[in-house]
C-alpha atoms as a PDB file:
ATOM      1  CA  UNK A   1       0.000   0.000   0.000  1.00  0.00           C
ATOM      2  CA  UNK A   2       1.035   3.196  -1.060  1.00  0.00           C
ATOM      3  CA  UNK A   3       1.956   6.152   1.907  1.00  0.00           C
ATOM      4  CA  UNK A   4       0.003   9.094   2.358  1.00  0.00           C
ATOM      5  CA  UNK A   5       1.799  11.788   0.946  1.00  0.00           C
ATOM      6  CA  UNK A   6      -0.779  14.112  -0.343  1.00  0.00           C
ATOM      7  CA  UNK A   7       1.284  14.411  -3.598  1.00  0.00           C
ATOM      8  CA  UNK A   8      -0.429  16.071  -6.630  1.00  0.00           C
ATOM      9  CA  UNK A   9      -1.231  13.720  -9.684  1.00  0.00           C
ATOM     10  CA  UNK A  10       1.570  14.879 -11.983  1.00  0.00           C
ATOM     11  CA  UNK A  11       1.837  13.027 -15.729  1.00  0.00           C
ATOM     12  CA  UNK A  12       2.742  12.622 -19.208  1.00  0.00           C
ATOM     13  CA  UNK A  13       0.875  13.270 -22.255  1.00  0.00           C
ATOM     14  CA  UNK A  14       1.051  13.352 -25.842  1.00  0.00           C
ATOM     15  CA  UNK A  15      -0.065  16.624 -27.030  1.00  0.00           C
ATOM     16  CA  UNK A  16      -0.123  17.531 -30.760  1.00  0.00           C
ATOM     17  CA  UNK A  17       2.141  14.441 -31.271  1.00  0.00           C
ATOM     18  CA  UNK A  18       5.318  15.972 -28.235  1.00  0.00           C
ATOM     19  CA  UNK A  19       5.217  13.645 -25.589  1.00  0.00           C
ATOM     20  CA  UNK A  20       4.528  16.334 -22.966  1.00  0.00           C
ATOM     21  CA  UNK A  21       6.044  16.442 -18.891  1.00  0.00           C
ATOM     22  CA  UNK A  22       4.823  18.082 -16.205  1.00  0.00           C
ATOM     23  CA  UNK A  23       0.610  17.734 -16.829  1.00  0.00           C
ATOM     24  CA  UNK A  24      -0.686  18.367 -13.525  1.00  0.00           C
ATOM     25  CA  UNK A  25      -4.435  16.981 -13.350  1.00  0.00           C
ATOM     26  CA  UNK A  26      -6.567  18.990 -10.979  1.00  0.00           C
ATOM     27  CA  UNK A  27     -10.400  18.360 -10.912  1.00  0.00           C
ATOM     28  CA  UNK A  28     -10.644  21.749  -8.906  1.00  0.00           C
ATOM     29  CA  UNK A  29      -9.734  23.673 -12.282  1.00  0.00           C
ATOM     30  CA  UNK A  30     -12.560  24.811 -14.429  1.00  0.00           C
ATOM     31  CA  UNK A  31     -10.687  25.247 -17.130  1.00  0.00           C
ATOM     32  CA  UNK A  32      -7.667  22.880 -19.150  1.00  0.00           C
ATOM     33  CA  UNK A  33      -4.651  25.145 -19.159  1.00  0.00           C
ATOM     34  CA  UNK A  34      -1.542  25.092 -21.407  1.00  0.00           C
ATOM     35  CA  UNK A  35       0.937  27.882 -20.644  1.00  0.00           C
ATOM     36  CA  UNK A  36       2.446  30.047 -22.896  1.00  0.00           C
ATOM     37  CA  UNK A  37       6.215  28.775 -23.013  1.00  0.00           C
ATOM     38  CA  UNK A  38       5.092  25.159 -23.549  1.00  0.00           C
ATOM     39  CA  UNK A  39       2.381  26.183 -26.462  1.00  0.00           C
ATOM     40  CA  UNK A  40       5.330  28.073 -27.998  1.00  0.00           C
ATOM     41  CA  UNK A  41       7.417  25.116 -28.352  1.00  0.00           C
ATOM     42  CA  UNK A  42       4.771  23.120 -29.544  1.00  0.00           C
ATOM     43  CA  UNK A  43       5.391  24.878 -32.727  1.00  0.00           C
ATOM     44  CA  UNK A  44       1.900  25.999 -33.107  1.00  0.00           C
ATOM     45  CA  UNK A  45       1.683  29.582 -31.868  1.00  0.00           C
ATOM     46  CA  UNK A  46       0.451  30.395 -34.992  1.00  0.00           C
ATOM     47  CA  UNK A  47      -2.757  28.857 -35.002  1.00  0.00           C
ATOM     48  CA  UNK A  48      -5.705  31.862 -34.568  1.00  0.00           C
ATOM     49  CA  UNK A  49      -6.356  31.925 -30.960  1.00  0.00           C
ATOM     50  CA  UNK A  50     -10.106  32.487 -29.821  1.00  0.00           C
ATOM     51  CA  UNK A  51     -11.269  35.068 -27.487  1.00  0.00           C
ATOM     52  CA  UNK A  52     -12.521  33.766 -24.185  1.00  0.00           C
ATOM     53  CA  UNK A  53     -13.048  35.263 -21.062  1.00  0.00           C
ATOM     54  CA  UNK A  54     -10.559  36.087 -18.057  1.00  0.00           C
ATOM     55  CA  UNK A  55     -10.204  33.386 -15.554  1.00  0.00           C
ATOM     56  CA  UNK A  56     -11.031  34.218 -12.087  1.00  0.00           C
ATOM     57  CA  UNK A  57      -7.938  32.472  -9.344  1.00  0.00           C
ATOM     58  CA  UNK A  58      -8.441  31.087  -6.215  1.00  0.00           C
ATOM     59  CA  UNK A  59      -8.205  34.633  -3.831  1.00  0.00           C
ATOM     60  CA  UNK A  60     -10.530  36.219  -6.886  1.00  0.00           C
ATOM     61  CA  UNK A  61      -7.542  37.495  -8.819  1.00  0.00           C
ATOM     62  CA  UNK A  62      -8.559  37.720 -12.797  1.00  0.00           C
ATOM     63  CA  UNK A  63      -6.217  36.504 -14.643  1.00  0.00           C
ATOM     64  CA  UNK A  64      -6.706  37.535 -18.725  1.00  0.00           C
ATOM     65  CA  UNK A  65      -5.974  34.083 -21.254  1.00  0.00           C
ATOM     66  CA  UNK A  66      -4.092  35.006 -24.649  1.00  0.00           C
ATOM     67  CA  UNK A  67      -6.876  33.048 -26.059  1.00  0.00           C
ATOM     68  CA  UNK A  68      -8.318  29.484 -26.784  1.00  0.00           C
ATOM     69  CA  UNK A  69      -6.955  26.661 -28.907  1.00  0.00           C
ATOM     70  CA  UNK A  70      -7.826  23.101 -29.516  1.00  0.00           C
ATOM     71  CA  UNK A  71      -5.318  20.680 -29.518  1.00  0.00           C
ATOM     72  CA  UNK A  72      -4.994  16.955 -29.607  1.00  0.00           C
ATOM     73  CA  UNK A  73      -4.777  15.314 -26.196  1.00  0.00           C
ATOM     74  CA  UNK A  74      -4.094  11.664 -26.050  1.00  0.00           C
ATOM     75  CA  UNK A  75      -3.721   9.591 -22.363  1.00  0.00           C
ATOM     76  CA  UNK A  76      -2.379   5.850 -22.289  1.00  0.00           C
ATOM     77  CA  UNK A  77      -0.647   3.948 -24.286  1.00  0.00           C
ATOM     78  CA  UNK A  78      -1.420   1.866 -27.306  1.00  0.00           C
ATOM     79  CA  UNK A  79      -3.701  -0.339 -27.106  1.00  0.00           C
ATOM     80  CA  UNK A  80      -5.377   1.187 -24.392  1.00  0.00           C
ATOM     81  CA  UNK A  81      -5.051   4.933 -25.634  1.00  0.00           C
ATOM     82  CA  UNK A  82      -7.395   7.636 -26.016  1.00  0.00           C
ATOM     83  CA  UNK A  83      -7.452  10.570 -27.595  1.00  0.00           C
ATOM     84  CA  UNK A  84      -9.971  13.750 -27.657  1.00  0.00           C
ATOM     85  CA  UNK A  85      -9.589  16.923 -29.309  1.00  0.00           C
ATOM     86  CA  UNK A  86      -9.326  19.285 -25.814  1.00  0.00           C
ATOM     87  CA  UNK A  87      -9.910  23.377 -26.095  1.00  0.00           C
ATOM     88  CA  UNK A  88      -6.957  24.655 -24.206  1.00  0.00           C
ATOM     89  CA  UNK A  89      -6.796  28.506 -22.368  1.00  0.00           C
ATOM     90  CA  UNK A  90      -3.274  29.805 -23.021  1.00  0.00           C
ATOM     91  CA  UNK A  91      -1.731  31.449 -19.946  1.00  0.00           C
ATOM     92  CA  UNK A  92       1.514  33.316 -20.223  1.00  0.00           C
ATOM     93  CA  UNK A  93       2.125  33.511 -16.695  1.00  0.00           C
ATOM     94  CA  UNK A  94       5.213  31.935 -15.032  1.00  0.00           C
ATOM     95  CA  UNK A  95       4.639  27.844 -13.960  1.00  0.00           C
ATOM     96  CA  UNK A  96       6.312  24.744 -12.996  1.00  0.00           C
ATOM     97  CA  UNK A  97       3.945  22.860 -14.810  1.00  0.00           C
ATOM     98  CA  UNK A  98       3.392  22.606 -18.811  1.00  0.00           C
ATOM     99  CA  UNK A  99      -0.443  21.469 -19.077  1.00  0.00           C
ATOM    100  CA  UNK A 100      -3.420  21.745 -16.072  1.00  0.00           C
ATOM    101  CA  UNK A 101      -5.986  19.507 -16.961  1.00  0.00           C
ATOM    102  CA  UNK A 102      -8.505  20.657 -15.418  1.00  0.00           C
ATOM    103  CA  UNK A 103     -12.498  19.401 -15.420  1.00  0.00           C
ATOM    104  CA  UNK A 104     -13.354  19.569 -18.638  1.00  0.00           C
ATOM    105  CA  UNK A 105     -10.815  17.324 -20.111  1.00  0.00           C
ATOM    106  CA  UNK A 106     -11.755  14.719 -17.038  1.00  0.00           C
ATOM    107  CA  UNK A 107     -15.690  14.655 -18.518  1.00  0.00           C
ATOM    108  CA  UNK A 108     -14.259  14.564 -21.633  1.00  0.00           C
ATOM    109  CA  UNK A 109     -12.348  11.597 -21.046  1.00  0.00           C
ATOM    110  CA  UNK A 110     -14.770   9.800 -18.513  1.00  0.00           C
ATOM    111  CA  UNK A 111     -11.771  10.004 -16.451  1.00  0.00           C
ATOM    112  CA  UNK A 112     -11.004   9.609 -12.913  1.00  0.00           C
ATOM    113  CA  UNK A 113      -7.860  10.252 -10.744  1.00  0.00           C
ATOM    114  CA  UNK A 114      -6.777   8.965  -7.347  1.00  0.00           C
ATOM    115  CA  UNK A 115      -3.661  10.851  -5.963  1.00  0.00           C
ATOM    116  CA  UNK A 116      -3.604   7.981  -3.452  1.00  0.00           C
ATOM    117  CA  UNK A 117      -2.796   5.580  -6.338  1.00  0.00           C
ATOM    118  CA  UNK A 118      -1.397   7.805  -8.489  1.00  0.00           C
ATOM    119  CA  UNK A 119      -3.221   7.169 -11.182  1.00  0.00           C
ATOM    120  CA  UNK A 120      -5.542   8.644 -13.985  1.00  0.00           C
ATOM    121  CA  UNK A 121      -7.845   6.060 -14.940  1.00  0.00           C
ATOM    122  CA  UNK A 122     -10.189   6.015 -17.974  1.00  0.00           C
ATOM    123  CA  UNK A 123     -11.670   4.146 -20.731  1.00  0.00           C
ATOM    124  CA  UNK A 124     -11.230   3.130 -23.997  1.00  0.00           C
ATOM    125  CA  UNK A 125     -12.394   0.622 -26.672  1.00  0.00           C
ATOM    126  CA  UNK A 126      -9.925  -2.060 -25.943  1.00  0.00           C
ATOM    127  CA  UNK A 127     -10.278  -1.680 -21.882  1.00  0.00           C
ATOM    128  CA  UNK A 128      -9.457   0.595 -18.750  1.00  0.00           C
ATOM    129  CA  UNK A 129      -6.604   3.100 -19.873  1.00  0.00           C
ATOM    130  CA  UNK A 130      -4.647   4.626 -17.408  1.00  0.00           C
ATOM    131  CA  UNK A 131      -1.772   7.566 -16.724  1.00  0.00           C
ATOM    132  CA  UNK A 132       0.704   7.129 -13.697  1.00  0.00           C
ATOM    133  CA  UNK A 133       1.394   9.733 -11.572  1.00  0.00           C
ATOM    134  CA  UNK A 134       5.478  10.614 -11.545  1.00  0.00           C
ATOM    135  CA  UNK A 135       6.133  11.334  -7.935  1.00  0.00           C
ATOM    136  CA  UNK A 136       9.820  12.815  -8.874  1.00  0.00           C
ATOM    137  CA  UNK A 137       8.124  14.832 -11.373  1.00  0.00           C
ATOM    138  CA  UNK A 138       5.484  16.129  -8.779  1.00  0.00           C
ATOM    139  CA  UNK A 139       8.402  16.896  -6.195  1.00  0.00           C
ATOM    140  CA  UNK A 140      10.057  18.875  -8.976  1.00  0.00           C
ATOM    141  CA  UNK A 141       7.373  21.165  -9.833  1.00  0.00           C
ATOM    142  CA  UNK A 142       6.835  21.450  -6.136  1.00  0.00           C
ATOM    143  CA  UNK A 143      10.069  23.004  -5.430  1.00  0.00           C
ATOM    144  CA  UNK A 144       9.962  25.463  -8.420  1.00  0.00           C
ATOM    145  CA  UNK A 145       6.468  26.864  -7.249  1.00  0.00           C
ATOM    146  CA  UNK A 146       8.088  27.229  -3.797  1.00  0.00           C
ATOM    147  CA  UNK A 147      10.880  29.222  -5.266  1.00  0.00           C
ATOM    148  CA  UNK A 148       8.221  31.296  -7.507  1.00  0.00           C
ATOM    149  CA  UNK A 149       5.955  31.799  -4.457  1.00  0.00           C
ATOM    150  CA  UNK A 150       9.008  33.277  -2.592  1.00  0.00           C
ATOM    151  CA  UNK A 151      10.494  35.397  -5.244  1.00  0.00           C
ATOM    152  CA  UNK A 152       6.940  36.726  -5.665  1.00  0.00           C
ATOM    153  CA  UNK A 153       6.780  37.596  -2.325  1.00  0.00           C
ATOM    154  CA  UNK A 154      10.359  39.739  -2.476  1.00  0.00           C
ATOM    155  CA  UNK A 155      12.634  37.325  -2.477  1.00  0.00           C
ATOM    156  CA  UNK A 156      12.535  37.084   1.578  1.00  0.00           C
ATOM    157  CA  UNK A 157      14.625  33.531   2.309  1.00  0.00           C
ATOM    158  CA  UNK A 158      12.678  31.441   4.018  1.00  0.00           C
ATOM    159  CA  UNK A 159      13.517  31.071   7.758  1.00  0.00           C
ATOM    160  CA  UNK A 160      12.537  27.773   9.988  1.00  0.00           C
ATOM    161  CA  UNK A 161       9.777  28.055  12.734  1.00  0.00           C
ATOM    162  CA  UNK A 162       7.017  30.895  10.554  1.00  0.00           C
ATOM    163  CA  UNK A 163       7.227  33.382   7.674  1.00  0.00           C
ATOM    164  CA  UNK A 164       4.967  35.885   7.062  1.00  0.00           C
ATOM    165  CA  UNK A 165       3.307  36.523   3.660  1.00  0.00           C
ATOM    166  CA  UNK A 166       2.869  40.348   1.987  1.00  0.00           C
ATOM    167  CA  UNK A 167       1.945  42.386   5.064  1.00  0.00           C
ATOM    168  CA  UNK A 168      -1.587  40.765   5.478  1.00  0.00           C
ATOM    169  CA  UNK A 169      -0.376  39.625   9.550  1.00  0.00           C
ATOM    170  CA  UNK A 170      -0.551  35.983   8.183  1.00  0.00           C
ATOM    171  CA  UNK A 171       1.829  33.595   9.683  1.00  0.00           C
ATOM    172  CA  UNK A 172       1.922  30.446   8.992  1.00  0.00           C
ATOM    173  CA  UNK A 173       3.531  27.829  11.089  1.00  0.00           C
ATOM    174  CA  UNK A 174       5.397  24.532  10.277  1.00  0.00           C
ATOM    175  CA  UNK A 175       4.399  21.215  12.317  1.00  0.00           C
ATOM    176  CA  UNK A 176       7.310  20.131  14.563  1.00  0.00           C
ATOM    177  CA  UNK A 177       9.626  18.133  13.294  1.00  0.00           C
ATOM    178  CA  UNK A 178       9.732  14.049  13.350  1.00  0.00           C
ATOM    179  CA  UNK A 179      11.840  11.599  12.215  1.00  0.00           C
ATOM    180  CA  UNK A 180      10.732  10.330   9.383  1.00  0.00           C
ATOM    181  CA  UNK A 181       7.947   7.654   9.363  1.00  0.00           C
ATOM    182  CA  UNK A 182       6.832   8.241  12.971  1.00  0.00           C
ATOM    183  CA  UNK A 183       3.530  10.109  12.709  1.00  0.00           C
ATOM    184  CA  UNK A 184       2.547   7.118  10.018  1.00  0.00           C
ATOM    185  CA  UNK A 185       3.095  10.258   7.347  1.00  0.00           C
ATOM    186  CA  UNK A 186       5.843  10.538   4.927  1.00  0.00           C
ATOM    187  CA  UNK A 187       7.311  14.072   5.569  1.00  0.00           C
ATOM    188  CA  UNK A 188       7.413  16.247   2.402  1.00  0.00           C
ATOM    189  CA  UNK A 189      10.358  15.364   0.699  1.00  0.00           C
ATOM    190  CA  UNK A 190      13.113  18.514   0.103  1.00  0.00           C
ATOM    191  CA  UNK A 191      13.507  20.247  -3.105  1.00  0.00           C
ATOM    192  CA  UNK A 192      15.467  18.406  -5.443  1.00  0.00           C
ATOM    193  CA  UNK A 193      19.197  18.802  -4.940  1.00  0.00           C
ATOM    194  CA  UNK A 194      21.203  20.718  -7.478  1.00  0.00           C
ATOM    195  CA  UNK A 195      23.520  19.134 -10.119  1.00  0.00           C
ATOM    196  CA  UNK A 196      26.993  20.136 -11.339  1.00  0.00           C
ATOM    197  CA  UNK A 197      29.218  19.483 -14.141  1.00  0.00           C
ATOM    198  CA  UNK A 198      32.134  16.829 -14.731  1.00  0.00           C
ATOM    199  CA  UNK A 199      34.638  16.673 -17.242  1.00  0.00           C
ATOM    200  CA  UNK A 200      35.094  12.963 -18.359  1.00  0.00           C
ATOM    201  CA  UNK A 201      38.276  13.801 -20.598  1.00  0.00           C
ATOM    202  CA  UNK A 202      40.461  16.329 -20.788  1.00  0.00           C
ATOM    203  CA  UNK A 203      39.420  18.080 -24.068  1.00  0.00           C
ATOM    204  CA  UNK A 204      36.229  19.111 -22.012  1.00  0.00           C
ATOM    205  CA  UNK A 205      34.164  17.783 -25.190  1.00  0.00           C
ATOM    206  CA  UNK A 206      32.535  15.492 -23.050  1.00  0.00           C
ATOM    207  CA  UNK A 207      30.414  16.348 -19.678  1.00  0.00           C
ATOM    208  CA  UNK A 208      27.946  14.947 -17.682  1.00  0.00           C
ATOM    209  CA  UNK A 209      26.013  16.271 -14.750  1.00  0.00           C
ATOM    210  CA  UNK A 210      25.882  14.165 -11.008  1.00  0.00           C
ATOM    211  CA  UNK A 211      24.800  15.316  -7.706  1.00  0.00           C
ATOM    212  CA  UNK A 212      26.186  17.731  -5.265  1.00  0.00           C
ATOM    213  CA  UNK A 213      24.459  15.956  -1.691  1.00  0.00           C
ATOM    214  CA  UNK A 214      27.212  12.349  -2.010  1.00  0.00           C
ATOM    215  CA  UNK A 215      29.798  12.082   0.255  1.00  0.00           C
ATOM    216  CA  UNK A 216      33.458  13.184  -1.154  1.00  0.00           C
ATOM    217  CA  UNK A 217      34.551  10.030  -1.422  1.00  0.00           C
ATOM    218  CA  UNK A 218      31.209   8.658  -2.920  1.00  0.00           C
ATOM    219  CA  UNK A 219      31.666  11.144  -5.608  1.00  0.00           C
ATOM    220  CA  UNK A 220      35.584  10.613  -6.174  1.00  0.00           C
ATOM    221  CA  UNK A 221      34.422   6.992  -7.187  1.00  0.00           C
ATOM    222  CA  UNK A 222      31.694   7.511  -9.513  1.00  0.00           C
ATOM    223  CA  UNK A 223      33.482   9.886 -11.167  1.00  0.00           C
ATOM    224  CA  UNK A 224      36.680   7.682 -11.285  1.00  0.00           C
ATOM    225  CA  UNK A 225      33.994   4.958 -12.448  1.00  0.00           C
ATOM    226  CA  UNK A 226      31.901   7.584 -15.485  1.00  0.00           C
ATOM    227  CA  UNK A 227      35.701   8.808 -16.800  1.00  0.00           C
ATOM    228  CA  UNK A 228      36.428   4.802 -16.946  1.00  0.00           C
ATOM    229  CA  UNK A 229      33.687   3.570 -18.762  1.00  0.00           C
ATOM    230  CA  UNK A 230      32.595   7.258 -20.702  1.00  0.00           C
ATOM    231  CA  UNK A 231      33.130   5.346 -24.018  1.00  0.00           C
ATOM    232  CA  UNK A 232      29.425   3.624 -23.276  1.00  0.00           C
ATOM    233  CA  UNK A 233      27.892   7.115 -23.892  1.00  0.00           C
ATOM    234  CA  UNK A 234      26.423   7.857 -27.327  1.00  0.00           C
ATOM    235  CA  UNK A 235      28.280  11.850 -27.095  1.00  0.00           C
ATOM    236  CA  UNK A 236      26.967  11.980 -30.982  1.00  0.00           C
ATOM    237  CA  UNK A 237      24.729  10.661 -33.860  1.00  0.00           C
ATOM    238  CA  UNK A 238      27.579   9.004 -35.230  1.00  0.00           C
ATOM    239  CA  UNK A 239      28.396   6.891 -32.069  1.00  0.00           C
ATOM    240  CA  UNK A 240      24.655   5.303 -32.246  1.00  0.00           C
ATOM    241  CA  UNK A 241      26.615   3.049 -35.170  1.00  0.00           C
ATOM    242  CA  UNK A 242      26.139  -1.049 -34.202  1.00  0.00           C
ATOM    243  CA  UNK A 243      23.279  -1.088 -31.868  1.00  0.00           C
ATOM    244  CA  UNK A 244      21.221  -4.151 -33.020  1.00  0.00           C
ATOM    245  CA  UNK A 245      17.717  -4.149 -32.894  1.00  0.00           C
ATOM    246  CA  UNK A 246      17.440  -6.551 -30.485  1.00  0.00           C
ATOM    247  CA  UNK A 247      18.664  -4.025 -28.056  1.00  0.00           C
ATOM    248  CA  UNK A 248      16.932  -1.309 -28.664  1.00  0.00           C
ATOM    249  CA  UNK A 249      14.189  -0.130 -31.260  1.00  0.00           C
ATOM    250  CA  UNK A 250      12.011   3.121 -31.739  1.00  0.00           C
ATOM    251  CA  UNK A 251       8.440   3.079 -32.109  1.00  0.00           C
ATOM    252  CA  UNK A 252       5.869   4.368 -32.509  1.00  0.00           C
ATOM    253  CA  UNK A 253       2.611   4.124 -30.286  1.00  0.00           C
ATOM    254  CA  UNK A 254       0.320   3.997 -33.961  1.00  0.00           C
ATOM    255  CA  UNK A 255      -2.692   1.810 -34.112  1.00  0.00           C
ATOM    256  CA  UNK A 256      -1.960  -0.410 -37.244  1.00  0.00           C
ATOM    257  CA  UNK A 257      -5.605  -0.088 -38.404  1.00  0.00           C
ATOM    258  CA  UNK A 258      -6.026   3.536 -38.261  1.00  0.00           C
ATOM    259  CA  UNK A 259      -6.099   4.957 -42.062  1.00  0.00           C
ATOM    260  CA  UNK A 260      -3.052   7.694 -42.440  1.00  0.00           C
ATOM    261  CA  UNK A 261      -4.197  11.305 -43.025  1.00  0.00           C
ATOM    262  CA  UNK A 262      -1.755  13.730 -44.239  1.00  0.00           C
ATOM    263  CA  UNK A 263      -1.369  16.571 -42.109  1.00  0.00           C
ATOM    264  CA  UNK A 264      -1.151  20.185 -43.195  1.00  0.00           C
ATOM    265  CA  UNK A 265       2.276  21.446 -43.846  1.00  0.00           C
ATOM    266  CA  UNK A 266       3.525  23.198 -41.424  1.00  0.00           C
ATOM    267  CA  UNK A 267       5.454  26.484 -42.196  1.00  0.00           C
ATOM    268  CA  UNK A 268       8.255  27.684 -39.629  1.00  0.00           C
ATOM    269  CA  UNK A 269      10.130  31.050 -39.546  1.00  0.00           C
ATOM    270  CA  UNK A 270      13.664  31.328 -41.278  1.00  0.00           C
ATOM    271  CA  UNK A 271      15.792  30.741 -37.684  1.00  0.00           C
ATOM    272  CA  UNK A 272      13.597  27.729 -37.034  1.00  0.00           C
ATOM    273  CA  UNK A 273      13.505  25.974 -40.294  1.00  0.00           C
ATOM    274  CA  UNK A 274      17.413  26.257 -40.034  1.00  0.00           C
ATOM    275  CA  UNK A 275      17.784  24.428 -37.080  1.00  0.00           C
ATOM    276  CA  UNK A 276      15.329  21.939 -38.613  1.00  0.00           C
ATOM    277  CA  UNK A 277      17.664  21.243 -41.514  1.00  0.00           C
ATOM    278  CA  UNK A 278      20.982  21.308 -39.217  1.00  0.00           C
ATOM    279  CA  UNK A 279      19.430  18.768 -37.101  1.00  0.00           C
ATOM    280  CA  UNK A 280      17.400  16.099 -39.772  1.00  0.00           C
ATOM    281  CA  UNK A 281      21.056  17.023 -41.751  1.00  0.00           C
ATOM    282  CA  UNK A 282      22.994  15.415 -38.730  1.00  0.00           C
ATOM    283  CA  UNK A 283      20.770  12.542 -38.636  1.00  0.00           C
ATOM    284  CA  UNK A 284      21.226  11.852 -42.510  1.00  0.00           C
ATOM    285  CA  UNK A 285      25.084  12.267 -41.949  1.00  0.00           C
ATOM    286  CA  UNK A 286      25.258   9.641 -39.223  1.00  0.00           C
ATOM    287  CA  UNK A 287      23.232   7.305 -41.597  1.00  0.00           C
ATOM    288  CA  UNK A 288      20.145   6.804 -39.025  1.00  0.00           C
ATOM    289  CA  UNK A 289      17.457   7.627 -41.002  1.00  0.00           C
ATOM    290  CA  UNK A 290      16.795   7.162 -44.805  1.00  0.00           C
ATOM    291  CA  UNK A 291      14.990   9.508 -46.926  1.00  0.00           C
ATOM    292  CA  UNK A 292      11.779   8.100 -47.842  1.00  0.00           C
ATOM    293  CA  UNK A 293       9.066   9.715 -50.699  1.00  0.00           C
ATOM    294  CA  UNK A 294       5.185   9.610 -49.491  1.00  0.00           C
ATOM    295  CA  UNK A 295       3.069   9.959 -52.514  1.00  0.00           C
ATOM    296  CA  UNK A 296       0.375  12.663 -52.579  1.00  0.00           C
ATOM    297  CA  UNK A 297      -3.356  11.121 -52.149  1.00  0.00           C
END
């Protein structure tokens, strides 16, 4: 049996065909919710946004959407996927997370969440879908809306015992400390712990990233152990040469009796269809993929 941690449901999606982190579900939200840096990477920030209202917070702040936009939402995995075109508010306001689905995606979908199970439950034609929660994830997010909440507040550090929001005379105070496990509660776990950079050779072409909390000696040996075996790391295209397809093989999550529908072409701006080319060019060069004709039809 799972603890009691009174975690929020955090997921993954696949939104307009990007497999999407940080989708917190809440069933208290009225609206679904995609904020403004995530929609812009989506590559579709130039589809004609809708008017809609402003969107009235928690405390009764309004907060004014850039507009509306449906998207493709698809939960589970293949066969038990489903999929439901979703009208999205876009928010550009500051967030850990990249998607709130909110209530009307959860109708939509006949869904329903437990954030004791961690789980996002629905169904579909070939049985009971489901999402699972990503507690790291969850912690993640936590931590950066923490840090948000403070800056917002003036950047006051925050000191053990109380703090005291705005000027309101709110205090709020934290619960004594206990070790961990003895009220029958997990204790929140901390923010997650910052990572620094290693250099595995000596041209400083190749870095990796490990964790600043180990013991000095702890992290003397795994990096003596990374600089020892860094040759296992694919550091480019090219070095993806050998693997068999036993090992490993992309695919994707397609239902093999769906009929194919050609999708609109897409048009980018000059900086982004550059980087397009630079990176399908490096893919060509290092002999992974094959250019293939689709017929028109």
């Amino acid at each position: 049996m799972r603890n009691q941690n009174n975690d929020a449901l955090v997921i993954s999606a696949t939104l307009s065909n990007f497999w999407v982190k940080k989708v917190l579900v809440d069933s208290g939200s009225s609206a679904d919710i995609i904020f403004y840096d995530a929609y812009v990477q989506l590559g579709v920030d130039n589809a004609q946004l809708r008017k809609v209202n402003p969107l009235t917070g928690f405390s009764g702040e309004m907060i004014e959407p850039l507009g509306e936009v449906t998207l493709p939402l698809s939960l589970g995995s293949y066969p038990k996927r489903s999929t439901k075109m979703v009208k999205f508010l876009v928010v550009k306001a500051p967030s850990a997370y990249n998607i709130i689905v909110g209530r009307p995606s959860l109708n939509l979908f006949r869904a329903i969440a437990s954030t004791f199970h961690m789980k996002l439950k629905f169904p579909t034609s070939d049985g009971v879908g489901e999402a699972v929660g990503d507690e790291r994830m969850e912690r993640e997010c936590y931590a950066n809306t923490l840090k948000r909440s403070r800056e917002k507040l003036g950047g006051v550090p925050y000191q053990k015992g109380k703090r005291k929001m705005m000027d309101m005379g709110l205090e709020i105070k934290d619960a004594p400390e206990e070790p961990f496990g003895k009220s029958g509660e997990e204790r929140r776990v901390e923010a997650v712990e910052e990572l620094k950079v290693i250099n595995l050779s000596e041209d400083d072409e190749k870095t990796t990233k490990i964790g600043t909390t180990m013991r000095p000696s702890t992290e003397e040996h795994l990096i003596q152990f990374l600089k020892k075996n860094k040759e296992v790391f694919a550091w480019t295209m090219t070095d993806l040469h050998g693997i068999s397809p036993d090992v490993i093989t992309h695919k994707l999550s397609v239902n093999p009796s769906a009929k194919p529908v050609k999708q609109k072409k897409r048009m980018f701006g000059a900086e982004r269809s550059q980087a397009i080319k630079e990176e399908v060019d490096k893919m060509l060069q290092a002999d992974i993929y094959a250019r293939c004709s689709i017929p028109n039809g």
